[in-house]
C-alpha atoms as a PDB file:
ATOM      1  CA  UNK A   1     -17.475 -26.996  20.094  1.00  0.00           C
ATOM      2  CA  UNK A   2     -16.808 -24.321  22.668  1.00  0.00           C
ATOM      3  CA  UNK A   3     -19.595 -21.734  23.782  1.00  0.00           C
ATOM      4  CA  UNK A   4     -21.218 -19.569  21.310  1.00  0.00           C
ATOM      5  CA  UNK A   5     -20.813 -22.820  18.947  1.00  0.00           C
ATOM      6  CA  UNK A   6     -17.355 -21.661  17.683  1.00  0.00           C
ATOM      7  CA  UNK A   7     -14.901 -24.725  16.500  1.00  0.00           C
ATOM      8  CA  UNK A   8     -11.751 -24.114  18.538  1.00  0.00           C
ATOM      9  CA  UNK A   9     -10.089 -26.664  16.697  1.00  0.00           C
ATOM     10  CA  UNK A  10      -7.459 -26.626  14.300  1.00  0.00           C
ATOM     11  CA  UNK A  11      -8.168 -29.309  11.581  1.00  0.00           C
ATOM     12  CA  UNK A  12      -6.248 -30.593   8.993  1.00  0.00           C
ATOM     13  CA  UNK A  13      -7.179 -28.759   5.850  1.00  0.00           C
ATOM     14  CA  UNK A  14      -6.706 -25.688   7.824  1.00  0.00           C
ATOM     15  CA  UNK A  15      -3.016 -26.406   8.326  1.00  0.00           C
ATOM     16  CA  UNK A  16      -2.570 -27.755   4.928  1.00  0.00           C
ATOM     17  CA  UNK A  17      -4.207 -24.161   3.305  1.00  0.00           C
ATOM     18  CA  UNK A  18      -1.373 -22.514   5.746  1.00  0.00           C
ATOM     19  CA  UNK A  19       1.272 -24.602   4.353  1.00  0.00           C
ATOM     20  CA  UNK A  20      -0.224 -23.473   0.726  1.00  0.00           C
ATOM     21  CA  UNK A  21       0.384 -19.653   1.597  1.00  0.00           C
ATOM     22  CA  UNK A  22       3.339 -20.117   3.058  1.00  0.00           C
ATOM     23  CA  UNK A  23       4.603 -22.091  -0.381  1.00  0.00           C
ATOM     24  CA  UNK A  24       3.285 -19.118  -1.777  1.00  0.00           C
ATOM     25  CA  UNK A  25       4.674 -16.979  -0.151  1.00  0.00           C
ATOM     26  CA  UNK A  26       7.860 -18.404  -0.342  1.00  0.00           C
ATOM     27  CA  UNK A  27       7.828 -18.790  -4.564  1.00  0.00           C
ATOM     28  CA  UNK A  28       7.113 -14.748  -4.637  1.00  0.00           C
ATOM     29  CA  UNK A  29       9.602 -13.853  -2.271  1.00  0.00           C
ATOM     30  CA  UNK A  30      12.224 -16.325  -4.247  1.00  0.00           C
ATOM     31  CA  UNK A  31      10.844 -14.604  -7.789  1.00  0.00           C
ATOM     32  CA  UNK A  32      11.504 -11.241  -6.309  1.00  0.00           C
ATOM     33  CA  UNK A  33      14.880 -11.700  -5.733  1.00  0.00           C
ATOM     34  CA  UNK A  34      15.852 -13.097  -2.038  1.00  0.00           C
ATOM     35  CA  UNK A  35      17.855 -15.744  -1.326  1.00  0.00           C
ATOM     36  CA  UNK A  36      16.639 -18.796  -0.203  1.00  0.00           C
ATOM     37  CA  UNK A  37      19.324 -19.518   2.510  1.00  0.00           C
ATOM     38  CA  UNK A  38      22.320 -16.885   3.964  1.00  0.00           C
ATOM     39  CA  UNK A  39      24.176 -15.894   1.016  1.00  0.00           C
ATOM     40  CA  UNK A  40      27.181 -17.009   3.815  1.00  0.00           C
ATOM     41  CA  UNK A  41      25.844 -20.624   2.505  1.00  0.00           C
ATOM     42  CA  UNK A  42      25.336 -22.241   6.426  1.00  0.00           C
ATOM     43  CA  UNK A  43      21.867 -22.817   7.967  1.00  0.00           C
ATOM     44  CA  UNK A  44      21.832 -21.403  11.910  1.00  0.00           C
ATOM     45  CA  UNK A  45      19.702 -21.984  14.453  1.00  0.00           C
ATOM     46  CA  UNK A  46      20.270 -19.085  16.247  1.00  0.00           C
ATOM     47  CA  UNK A  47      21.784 -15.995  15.111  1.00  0.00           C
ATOM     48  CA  UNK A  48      22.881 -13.038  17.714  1.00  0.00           C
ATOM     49  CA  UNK A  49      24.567 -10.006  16.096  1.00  0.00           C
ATOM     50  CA  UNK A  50      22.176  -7.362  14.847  1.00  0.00           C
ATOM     51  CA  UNK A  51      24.457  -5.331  13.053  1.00  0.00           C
ATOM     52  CA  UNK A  52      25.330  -8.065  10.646  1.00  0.00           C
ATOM     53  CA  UNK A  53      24.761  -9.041   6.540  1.00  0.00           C
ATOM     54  CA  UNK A  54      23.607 -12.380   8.590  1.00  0.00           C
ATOM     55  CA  UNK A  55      20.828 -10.596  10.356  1.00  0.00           C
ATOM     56  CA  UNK A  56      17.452 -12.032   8.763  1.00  0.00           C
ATOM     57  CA  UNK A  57      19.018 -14.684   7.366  1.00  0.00           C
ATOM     58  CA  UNK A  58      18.770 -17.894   9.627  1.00  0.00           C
ATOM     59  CA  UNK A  59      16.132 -19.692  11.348  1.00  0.00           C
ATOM     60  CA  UNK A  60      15.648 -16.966  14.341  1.00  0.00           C
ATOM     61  CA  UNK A  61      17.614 -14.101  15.557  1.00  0.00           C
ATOM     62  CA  UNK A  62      16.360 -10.954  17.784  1.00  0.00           C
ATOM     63  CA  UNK A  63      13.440  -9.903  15.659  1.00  0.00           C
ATOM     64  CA  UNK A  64      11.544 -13.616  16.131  1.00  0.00           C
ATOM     65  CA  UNK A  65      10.109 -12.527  18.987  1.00  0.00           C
ATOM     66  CA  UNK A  66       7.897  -9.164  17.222  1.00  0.00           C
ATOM     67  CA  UNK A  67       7.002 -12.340  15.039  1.00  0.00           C
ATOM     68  CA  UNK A  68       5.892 -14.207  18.046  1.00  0.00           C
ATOM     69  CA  UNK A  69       4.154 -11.218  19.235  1.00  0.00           C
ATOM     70  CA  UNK A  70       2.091 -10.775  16.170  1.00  0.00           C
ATOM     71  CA  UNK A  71       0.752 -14.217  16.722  1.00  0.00           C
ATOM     72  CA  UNK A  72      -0.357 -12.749  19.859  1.00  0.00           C
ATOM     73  CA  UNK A  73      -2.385  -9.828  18.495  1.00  0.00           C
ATOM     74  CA  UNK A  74      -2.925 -11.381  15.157  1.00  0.00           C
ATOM     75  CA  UNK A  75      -4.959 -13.942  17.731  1.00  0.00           C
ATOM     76  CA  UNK A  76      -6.643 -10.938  19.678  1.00  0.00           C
ATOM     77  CA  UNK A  77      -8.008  -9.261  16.664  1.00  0.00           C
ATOM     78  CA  UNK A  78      -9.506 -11.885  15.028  1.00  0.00           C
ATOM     79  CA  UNK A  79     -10.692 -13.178  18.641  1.00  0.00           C
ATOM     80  CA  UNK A  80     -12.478  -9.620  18.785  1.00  0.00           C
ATOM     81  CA  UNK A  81     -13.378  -9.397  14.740  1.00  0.00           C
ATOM     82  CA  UNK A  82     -14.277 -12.845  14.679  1.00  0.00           C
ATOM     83  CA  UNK A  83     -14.715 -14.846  17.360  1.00  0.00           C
ATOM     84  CA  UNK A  84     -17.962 -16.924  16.016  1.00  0.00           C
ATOM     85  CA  UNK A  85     -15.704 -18.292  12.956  1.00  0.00           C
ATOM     86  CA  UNK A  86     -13.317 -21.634  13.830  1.00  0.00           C
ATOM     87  CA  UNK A  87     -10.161 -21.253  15.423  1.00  0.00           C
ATOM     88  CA  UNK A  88      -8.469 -22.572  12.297  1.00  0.00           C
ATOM     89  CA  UNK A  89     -10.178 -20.315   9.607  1.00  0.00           C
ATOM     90  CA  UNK A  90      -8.597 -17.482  12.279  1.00  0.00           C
ATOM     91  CA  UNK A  91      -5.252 -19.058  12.124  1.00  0.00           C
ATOM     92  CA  UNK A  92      -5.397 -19.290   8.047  1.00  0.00           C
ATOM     93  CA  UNK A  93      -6.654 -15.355   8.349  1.00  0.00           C
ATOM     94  CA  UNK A  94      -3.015 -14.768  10.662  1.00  0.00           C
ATOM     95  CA  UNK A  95      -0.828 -16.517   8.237  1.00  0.00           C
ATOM     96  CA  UNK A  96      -2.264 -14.689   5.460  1.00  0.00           C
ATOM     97  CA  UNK A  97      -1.594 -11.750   6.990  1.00  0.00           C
ATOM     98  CA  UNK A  98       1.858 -12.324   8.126  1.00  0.00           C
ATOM     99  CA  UNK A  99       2.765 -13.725   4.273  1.00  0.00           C
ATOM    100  CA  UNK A 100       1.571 -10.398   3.232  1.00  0.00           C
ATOM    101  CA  UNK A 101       4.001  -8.402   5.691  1.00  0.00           C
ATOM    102  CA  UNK A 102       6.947 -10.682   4.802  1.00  0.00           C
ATOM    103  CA  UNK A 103       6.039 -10.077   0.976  1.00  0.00           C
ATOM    104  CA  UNK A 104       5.543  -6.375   1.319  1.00  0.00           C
ATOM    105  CA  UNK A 105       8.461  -6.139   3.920  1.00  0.00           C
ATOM    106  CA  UNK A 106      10.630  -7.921   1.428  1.00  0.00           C
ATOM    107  CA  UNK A 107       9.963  -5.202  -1.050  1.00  0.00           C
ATOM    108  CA  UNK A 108      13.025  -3.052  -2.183  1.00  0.00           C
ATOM    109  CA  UNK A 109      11.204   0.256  -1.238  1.00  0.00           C
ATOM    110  CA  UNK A 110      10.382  -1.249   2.526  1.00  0.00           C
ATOM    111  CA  UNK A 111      13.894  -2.562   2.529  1.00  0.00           C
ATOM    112  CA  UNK A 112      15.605   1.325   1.649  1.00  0.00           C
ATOM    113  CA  UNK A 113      13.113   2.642   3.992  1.00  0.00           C
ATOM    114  CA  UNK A 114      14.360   0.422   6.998  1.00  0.00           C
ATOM    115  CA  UNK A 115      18.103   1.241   5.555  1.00  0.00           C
ATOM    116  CA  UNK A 116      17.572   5.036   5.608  1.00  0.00           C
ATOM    117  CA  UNK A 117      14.912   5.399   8.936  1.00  0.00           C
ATOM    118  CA  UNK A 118      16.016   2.939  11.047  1.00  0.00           C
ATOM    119  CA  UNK A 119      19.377   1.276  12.445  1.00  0.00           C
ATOM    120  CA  UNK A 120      19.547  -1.409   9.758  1.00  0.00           C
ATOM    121  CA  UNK A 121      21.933   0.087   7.772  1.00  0.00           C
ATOM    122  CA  UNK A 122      23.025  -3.546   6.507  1.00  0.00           C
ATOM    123  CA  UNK A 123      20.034  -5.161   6.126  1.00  0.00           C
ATOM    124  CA  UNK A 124      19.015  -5.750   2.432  1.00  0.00           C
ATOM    125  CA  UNK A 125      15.838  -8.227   3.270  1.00  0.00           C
ATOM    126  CA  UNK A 126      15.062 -11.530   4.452  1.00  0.00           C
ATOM    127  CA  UNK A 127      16.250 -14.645   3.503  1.00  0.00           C
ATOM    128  CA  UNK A 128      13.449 -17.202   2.195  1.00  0.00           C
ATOM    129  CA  UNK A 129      14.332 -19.111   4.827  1.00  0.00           C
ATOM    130  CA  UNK A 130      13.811 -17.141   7.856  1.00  0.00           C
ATOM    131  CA  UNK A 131      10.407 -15.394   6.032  1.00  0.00           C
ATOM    132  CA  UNK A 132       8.851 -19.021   6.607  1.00  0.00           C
ATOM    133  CA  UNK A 133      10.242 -19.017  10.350  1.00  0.00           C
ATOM    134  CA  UNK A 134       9.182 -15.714  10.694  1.00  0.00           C
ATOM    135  CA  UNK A 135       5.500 -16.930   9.833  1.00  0.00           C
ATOM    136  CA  UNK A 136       6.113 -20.329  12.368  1.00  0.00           C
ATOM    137  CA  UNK A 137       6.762 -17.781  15.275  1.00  0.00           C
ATOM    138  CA  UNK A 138       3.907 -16.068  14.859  1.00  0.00           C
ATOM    139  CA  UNK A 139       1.551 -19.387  14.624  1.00  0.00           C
ATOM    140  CA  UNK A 140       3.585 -20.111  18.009  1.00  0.00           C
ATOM    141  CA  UNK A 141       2.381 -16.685  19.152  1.00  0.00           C
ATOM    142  CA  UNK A 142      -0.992 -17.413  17.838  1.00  0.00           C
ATOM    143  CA  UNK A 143      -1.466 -20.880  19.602  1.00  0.00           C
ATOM    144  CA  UNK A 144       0.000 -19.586  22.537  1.00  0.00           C
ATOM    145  CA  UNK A 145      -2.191 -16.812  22.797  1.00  0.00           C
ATOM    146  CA  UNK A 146      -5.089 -19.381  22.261  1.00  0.00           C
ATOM    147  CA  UNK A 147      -4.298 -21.551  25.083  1.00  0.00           C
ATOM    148  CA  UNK A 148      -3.565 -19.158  27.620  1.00  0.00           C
ATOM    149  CA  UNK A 149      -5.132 -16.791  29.341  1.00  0.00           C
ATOM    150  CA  UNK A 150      -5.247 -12.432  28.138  1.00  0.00           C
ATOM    151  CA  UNK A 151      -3.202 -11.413  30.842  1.00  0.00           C
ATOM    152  CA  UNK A 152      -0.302 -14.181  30.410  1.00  0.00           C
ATOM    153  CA  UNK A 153      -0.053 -12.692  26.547  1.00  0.00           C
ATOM    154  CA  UNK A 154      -0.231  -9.443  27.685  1.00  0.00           C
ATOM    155  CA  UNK A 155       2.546 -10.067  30.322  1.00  0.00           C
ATOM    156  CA  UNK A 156       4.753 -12.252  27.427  1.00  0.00           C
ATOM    157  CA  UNK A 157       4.485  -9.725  24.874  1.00  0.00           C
ATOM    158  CA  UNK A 158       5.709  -6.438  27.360  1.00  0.00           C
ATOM    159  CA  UNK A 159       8.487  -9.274  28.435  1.00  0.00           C
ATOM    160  CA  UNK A 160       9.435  -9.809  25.413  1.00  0.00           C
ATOM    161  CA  UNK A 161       9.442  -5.636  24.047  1.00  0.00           C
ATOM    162  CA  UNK A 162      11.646  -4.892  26.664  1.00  0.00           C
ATOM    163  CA  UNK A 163      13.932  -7.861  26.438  1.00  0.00           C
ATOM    164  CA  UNK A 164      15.143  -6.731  23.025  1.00  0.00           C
ATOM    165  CA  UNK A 165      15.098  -3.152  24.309  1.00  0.00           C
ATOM    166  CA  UNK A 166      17.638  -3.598  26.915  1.00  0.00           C
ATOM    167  CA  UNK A 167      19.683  -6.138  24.753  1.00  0.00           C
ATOM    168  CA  UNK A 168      19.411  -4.780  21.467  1.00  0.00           C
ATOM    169  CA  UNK A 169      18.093  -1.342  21.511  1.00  0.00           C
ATOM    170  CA  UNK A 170      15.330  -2.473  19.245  1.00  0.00           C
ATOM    171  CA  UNK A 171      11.610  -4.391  19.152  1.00  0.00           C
ATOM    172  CA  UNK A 172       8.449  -4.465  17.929  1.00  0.00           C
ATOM    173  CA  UNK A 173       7.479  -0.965  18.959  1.00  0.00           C
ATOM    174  CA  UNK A 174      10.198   0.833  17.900  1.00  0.00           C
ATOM    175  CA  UNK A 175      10.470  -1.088  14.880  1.00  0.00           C
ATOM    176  CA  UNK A 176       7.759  -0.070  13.828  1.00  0.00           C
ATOM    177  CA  UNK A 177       7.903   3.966  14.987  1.00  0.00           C
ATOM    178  CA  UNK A 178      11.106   4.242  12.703  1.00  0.00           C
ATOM    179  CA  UNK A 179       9.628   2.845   9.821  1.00  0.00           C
ATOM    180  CA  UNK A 180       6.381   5.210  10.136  1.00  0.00           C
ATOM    181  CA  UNK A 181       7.772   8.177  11.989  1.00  0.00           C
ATOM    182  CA  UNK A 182      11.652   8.099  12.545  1.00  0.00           C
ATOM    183  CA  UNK A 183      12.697   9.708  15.511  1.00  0.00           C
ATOM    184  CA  UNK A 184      15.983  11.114  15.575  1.00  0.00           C
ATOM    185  CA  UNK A 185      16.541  10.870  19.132  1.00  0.00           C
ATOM    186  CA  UNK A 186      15.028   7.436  18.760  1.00  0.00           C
ATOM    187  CA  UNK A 187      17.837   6.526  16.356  1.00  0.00           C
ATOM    188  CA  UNK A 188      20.523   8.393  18.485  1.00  0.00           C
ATOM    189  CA  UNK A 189      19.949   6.185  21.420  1.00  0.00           C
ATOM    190  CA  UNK A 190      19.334   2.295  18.634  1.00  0.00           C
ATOM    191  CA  UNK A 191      23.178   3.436  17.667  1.00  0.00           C
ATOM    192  CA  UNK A 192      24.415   3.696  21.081  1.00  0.00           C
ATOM    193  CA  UNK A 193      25.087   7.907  20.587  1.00  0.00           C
END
């Protein structure tokens, strides 16, 4: 027990209700329509190219880090909403949370919304597969953020937002401006203009 009498470990059954919502999660997204794997029918590791129908399709690509990075906040808010519950009830709370947003991301009005606001002209949702990585980054971000101290998040997460600014023109931030409140200036400069 840490101070304040708060569990900071993870135990089992935590993990194993995780691995339950993520099941979930991945039986609704598969009922709704996505595809488990890249319709191109390979499995990647890695996959670079943004403007691609393989973007959101493999195991990571340039929008894993935001999905690290809500590990990271996911982590701070229920530190600051809940900081007297266990570590793992927290972490079940995150990858509740981040099922939901791959669900309701996933959705065919979210997915026209990112196809007319933003620069993902191509995208037409996730791929089952890289929903469930999506949720593994952020319990990465979320155990990283739990093991290290505020500032070293703090510093990660900036890192990381203007990595994929300066490589990709896009990130967590401005992901989430287009969506909410397109910009057309915004968009201008994501399409190179």
């Amino acid at each position: 027990m840490s101070p304040g009498g708060t569990d900071r470990r993870v135990k089992l059954w935590h993990l194993v209700l995780c691995a339950a919502i993520v099941a979930v999660m991945a039986a609704i997204l598969l009922a709704m329509g996505r595809v488990p794997i890249c319709a191109c029918g390979t499995i990647k590791l890695w996959h670079g190219t943004v403007a691609s129908s393989e973007n959101s399709q493999h195991l990571s690509d340039w929008y894993s880090p935001s999905h690290f990075i809500h590990g990271l906040l996911f982590y701070a808010g229920f530190w600051w909403l809940a900081r007297r519950h266990p570590m793992g009830l927290r972490l079940v709370g995150a990858v509740l949370i981040e099922a939901i947003w791959e669900l309701t991301e996933n959705t065919d009005a979210v997915i026209q919304r990112y196809r007319e606001a933003t620069i993902a002209l191509d995208y037409f949702g996730d791929s089952v597969l890289n929903s469930v990585s999506d949720v593994a980054f952020m319990m990465v971000g979320f155990a990283f953020a739990s093991r290290l101290p505020v500032f070293v998040s703090v510093a990660v997460a900036l890192g990381l937002e203007i990595l994929t600014a300066v490589l990709i023109r896009d990130n967590l931030t401005l992901n989430v401006l287009m969506l909410l409140y397109p910009l057309d200036a915004v968009r201008a400069w994501q399409g190179g203009l």
